[in-house]
PDB file of N, CA and C in Angstrom:
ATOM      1  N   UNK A   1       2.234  10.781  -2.689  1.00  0.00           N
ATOM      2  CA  UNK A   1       3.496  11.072  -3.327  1.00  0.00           C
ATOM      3  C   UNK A   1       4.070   9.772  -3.895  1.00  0.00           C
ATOM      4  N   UNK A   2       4.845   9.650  -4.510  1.00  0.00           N
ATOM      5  CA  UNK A   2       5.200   8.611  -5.491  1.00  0.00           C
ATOM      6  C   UNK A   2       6.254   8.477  -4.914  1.00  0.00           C
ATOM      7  N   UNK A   3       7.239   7.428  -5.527  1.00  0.00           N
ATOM      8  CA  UNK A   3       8.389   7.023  -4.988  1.00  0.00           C
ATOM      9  C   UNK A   3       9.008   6.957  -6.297  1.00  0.00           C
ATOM     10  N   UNK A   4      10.170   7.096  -6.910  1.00  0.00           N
ATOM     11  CA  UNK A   4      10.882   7.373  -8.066  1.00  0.00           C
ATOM     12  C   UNK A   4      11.596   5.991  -8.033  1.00  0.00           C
ATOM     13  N   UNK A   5      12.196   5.164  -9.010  1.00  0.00           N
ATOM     14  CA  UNK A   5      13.044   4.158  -8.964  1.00  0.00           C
ATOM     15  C   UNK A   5      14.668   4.713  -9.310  1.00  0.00           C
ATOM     16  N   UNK A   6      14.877   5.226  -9.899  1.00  0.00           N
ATOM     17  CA  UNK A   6      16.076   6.282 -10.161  1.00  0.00           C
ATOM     18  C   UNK A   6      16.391   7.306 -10.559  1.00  0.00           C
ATOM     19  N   UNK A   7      17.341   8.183 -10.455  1.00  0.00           N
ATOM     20  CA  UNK A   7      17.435   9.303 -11.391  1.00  0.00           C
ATOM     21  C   UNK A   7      17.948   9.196 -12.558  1.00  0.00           C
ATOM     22  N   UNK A   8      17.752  10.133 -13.593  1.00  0.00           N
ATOM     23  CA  UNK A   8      18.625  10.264 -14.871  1.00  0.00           C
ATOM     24  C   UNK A   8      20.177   9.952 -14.744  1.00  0.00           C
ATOM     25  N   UNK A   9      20.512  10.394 -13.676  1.00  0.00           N
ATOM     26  CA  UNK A   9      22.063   9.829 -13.920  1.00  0.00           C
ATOM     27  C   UNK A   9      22.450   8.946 -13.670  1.00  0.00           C
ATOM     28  N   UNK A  10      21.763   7.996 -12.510  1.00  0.00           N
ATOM     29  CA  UNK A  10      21.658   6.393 -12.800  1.00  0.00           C
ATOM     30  C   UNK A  10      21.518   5.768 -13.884  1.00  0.00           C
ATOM     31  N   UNK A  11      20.096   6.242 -14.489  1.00  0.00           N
ATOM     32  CA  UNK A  11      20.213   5.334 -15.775  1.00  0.00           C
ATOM     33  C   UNK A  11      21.049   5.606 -16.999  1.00  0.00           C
ATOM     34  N   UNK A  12      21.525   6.674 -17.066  1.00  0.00           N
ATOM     35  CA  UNK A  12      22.399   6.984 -18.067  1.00  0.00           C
ATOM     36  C   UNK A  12      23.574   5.594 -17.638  1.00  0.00           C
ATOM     37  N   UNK A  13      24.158   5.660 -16.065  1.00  0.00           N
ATOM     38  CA  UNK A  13      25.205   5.165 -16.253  1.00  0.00           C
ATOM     39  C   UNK A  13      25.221   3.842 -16.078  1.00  0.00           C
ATOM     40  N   UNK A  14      23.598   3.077 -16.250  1.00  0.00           N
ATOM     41  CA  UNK A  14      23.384   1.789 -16.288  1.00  0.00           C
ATOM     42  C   UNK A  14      23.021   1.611 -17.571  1.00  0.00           C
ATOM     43  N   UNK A  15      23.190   2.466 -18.238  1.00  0.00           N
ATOM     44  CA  UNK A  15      22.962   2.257 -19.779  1.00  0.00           C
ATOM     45  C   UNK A  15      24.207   2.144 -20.679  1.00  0.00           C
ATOM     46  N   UNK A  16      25.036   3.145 -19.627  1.00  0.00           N
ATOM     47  CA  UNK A  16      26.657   2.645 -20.603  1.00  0.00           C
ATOM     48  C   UNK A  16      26.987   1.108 -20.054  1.00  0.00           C
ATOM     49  N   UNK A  17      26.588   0.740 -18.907  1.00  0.00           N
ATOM     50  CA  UNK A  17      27.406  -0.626 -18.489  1.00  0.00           C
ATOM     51  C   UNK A  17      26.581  -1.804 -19.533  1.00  0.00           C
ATOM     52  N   UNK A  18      25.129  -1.240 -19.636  1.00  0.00           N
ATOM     53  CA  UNK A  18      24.634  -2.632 -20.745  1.00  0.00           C
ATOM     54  C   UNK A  18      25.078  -2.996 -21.352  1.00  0.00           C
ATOM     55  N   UNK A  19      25.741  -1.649 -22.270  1.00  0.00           N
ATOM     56  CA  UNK A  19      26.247  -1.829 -23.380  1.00  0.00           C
ATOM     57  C   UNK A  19      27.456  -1.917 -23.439  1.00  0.00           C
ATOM     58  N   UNK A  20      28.211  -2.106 -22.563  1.00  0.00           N
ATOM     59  CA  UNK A  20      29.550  -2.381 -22.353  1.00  0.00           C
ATOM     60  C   UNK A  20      29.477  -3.370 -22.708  1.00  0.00           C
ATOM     61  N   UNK A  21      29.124  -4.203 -21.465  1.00  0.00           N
ATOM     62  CA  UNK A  21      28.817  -5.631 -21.371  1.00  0.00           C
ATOM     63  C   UNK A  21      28.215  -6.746 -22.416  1.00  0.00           C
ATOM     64  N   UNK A  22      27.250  -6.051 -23.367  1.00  0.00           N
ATOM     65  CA  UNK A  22      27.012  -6.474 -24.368  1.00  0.00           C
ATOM     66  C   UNK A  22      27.444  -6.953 -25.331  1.00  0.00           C
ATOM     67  N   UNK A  23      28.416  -5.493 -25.671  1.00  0.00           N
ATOM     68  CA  UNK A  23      29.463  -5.374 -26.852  1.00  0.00           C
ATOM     69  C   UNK A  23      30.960  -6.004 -26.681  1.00  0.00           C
ATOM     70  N   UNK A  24      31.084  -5.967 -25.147  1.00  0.00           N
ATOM     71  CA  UNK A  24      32.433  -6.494 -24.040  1.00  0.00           C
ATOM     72  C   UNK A  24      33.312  -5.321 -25.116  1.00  0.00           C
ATOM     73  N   UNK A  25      32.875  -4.189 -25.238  1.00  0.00           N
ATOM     74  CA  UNK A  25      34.129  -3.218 -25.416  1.00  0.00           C
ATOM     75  C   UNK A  25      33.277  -2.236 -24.413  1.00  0.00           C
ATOM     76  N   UNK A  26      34.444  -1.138 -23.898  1.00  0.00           N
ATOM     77  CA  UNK A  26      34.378   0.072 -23.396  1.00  0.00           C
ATOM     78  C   UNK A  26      34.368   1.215 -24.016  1.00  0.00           C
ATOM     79  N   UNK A  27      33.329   2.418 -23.976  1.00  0.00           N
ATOM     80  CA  UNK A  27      33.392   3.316 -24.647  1.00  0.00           C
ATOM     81  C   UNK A  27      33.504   4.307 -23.503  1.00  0.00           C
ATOM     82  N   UNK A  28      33.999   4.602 -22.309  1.00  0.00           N
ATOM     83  CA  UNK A  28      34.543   5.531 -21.403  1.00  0.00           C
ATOM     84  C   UNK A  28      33.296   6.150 -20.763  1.00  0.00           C
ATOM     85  N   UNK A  29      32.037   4.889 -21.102  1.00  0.00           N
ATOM     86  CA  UNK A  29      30.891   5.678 -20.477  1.00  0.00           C
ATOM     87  C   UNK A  29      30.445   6.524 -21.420  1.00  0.00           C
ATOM     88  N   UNK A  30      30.578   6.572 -23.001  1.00  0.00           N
ATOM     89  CA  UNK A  30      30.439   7.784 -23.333  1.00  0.00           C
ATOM     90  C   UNK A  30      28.890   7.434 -24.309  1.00  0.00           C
ATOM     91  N   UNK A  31      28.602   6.150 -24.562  1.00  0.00           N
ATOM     92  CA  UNK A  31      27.825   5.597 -25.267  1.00  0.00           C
ATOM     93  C   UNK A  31      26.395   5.650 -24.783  1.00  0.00           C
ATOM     94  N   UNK A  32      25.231   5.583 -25.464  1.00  0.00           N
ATOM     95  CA  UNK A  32      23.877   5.492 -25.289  1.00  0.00           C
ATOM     96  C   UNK A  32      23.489   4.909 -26.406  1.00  0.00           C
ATOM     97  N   UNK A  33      22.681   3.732 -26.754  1.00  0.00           N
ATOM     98  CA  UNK A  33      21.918   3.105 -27.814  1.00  0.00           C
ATOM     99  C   UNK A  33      21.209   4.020 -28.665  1.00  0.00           C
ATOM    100  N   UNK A  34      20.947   4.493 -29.461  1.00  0.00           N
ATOM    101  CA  UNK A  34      20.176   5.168 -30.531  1.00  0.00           C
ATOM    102  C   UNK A  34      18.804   5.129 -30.010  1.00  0.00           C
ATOM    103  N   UNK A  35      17.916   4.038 -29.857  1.00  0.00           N
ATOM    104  CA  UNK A  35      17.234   3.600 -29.357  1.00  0.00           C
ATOM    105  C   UNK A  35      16.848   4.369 -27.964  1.00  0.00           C
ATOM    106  N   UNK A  36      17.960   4.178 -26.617  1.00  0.00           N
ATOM    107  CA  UNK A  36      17.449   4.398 -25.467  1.00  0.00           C
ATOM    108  C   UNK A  36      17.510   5.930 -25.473  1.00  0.00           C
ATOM    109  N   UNK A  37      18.903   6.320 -26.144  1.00  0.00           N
ATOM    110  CA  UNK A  37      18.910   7.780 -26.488  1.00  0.00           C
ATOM    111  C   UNK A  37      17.673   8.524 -26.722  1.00  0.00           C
ATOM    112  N   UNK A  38      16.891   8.153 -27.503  1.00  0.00           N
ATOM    113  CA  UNK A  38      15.577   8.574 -28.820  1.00  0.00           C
ATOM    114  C   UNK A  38      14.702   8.705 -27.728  1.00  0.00           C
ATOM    115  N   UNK A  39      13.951   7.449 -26.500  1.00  0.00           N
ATOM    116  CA  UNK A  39      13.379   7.779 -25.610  1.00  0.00           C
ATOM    117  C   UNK A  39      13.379   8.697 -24.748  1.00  0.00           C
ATOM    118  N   UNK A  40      14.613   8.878 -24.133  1.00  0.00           N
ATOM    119  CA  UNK A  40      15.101   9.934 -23.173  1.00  0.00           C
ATOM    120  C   UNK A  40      14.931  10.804 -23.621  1.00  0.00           C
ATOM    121  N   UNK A  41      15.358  11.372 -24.891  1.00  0.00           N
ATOM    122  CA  UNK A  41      15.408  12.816 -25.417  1.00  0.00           C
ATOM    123  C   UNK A  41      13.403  13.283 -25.782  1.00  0.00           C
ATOM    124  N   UNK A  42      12.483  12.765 -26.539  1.00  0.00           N
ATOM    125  CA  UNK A  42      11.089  12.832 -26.144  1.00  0.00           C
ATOM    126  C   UNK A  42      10.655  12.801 -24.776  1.00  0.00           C
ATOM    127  N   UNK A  43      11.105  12.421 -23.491  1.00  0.00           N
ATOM    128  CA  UNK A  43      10.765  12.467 -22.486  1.00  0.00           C
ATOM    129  C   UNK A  43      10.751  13.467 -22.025  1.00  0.00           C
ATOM    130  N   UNK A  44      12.327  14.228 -22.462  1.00  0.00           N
ATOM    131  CA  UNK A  44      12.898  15.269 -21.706  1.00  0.00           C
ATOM    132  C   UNK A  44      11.988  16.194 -22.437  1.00  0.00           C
ATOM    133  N   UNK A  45      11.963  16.332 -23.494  1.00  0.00           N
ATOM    134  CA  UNK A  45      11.199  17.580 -24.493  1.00  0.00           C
ATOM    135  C   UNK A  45       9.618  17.623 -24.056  1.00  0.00           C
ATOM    136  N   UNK A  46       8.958  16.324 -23.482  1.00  0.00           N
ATOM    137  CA  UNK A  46       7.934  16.240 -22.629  1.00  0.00           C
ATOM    138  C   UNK A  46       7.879  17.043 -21.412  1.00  0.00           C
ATOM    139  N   UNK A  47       8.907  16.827 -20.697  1.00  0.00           N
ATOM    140  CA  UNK A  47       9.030  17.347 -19.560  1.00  0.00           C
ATOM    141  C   UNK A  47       8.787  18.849 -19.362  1.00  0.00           C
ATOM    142  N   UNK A  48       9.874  19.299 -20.398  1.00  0.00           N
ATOM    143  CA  UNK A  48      10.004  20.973 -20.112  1.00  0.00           C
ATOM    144  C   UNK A  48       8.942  21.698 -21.112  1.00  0.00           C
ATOM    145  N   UNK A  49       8.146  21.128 -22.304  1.00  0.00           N
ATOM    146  CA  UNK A  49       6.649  21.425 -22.653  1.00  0.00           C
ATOM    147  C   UNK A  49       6.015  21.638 -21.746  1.00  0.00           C
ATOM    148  N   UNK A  50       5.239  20.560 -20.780  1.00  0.00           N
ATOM    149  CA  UNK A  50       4.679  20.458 -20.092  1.00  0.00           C
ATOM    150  C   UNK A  50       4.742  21.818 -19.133  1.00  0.00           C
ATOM    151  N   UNK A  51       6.321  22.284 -18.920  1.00  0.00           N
ATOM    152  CA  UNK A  51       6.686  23.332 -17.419  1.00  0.00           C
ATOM    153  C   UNK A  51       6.256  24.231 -18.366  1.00  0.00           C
ATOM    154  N   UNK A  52       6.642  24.576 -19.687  1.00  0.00           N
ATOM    155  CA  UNK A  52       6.673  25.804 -20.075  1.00  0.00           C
ATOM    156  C   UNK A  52       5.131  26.356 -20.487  1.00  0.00           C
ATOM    157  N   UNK A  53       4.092  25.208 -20.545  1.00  0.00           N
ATOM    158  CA  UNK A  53       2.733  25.151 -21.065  1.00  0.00           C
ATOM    159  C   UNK A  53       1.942  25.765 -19.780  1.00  0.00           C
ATOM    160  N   UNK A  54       2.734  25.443 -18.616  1.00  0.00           N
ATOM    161  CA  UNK A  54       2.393  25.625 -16.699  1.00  0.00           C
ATOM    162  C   UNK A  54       2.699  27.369 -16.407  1.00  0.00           C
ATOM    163  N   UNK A  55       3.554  27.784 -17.206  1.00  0.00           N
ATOM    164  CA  UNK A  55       4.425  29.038 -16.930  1.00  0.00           C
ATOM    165  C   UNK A  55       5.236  28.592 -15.758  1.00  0.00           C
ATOM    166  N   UNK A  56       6.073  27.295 -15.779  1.00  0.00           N
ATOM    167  CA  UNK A  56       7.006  26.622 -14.518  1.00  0.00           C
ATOM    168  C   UNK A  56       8.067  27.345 -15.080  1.00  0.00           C
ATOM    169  N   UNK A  57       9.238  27.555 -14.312  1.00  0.00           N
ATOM    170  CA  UNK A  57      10.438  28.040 -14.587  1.00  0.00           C
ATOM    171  C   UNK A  57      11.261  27.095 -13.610  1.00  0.00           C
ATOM    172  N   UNK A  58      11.997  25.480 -13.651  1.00  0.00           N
ATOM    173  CA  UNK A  58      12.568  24.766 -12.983  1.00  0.00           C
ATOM    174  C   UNK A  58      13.493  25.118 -11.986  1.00  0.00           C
ATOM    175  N   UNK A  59      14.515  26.203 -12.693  1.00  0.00           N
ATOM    176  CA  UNK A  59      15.662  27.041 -11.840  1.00  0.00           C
ATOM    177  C   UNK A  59      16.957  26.079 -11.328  1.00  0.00           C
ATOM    178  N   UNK A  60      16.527  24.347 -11.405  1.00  0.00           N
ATOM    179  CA  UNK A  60      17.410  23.557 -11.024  1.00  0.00           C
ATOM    180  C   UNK A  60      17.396  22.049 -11.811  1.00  0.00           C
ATOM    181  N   UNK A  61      16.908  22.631 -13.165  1.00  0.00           N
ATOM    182  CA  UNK A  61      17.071  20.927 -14.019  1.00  0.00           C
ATOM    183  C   UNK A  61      18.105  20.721 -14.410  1.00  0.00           C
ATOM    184  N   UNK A  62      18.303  19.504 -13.952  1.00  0.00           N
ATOM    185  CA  UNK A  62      19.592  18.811 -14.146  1.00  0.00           C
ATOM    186  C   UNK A  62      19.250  16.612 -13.996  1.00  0.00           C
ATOM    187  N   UNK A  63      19.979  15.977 -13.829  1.00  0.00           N
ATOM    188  CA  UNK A  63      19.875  14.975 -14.488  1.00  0.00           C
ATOM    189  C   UNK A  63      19.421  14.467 -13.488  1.00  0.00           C
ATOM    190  N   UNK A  64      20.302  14.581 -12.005  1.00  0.00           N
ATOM    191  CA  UNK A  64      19.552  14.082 -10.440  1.00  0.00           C
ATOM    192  C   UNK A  64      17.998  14.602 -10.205  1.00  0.00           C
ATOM    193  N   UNK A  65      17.671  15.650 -10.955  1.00  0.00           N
ATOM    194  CA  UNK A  65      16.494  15.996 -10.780  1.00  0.00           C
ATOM    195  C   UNK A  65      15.175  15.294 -11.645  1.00  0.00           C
ATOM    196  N   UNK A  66      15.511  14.732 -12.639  1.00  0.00           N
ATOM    197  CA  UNK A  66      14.458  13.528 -12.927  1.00  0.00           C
ATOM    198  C   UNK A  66      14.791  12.774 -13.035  1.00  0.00           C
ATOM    199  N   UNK A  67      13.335  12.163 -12.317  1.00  0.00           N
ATOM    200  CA  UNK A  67      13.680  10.637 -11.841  1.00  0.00           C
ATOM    201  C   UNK A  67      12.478   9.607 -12.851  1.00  0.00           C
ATOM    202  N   UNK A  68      12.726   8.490 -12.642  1.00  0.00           N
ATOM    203  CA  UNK A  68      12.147   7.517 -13.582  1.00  0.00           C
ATOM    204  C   UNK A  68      10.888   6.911 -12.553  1.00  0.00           C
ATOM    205  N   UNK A  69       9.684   6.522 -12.930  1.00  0.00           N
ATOM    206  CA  UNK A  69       8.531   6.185 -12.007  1.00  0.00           C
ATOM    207  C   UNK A  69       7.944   5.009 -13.298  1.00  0.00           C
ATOM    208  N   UNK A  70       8.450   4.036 -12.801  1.00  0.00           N
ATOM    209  CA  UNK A  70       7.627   2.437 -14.054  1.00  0.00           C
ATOM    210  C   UNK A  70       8.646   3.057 -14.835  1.00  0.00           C
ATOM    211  N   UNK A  71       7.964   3.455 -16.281  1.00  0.00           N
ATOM    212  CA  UNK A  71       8.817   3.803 -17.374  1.00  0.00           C
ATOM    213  C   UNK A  71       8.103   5.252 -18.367  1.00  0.00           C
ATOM    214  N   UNK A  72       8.297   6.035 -17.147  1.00  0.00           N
ATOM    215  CA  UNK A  72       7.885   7.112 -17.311  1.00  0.00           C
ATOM    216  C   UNK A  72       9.337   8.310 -16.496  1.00  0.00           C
ATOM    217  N   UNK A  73       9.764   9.295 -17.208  1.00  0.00           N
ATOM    218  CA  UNK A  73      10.494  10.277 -16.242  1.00  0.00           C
ATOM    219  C   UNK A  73       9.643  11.302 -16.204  1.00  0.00           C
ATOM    220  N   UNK A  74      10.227  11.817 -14.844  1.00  0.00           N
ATOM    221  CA  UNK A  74       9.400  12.953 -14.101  1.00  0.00           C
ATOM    222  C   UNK A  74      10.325  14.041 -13.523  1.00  0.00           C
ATOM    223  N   UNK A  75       9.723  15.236 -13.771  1.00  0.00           N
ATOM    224  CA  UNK A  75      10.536  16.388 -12.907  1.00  0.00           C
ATOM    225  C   UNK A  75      10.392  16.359 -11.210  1.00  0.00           C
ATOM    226  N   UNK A  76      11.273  16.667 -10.469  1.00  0.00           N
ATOM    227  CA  UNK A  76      10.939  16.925  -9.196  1.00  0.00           C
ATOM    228  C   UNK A  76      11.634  17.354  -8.915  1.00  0.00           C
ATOM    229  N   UNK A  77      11.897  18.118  -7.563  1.00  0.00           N
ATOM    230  CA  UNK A  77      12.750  19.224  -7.004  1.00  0.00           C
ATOM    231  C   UNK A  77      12.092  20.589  -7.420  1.00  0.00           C
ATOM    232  N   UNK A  78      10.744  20.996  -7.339  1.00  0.00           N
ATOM    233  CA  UNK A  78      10.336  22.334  -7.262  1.00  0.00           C
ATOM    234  C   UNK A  78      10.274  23.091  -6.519  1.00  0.00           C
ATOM    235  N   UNK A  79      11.153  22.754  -5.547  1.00  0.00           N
ATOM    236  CA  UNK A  79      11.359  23.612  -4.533  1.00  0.00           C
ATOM    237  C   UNK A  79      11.874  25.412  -4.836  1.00  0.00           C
ATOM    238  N   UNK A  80      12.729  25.508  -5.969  1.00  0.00           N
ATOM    239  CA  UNK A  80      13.165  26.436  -6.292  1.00  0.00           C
ATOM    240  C   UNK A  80      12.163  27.127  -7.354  1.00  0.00           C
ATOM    241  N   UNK A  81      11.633  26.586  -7.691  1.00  0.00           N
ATOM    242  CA  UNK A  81      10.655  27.034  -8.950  1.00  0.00           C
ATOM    243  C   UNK A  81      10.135  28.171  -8.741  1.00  0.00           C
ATOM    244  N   UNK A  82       9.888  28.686 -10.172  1.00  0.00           N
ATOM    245  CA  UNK A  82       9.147  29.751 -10.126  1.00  0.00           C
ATOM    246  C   UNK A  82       7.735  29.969 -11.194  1.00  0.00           C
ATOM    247  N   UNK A  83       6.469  30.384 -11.103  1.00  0.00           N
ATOM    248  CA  UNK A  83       5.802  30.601 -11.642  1.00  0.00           C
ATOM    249  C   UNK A  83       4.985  31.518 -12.022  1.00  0.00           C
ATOM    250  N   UNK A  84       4.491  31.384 -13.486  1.00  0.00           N
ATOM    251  CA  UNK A  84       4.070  33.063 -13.819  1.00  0.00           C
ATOM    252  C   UNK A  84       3.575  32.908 -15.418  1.00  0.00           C
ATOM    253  N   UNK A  85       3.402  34.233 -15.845  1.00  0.00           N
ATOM    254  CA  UNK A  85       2.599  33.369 -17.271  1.00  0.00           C
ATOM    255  C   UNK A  85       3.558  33.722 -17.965  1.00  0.00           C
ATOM    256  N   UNK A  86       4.351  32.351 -18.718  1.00  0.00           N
ATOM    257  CA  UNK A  86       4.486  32.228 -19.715  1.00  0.00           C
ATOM    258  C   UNK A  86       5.747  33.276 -20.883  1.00  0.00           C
TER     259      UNK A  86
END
């Protein structure tokens, strides 16, 4: 089993402080780089391909539920899942 380094909602909210800090303005947390944005969003569209290619049905995706492994995100929490074709 793997060990995850964070979840999605960590890095989201270590992604507004970069760029806080960067810019030294505040955007209320509401900001993401174009850039880090663009990754995340192919990851995610990776992710739920992948379930829907499986006949996975998640039942509980949400942001605590993937987590980052190197620089890769991953689903976990299938505990609730359901499967079937497609």
């Amino acid at each position: 089993m793997d060990i995850g380094d964070e979840n999605l909602d960590d890095i989201i909210k270590n992604l507004h402080q970069q760029y806080e800090k960067m810019c030294g303005v505040s955007y209320l947390n509401e900001y993401i780089s174009p850039r880090d944005r663009q990754t995340i969003w192919k990851e995610l569209v990776a992710i739920v391909a992948a379930l829907a290619r499986n006949g996975i049905s998640h039942m509980d995706l949400k942001p605590a539920n993937i987590v980052r492994f190197g620089n890769t995100l991953k689903v976990c929490d299938l505990g609730i899942s359901e499967y079937g074709s497609g």
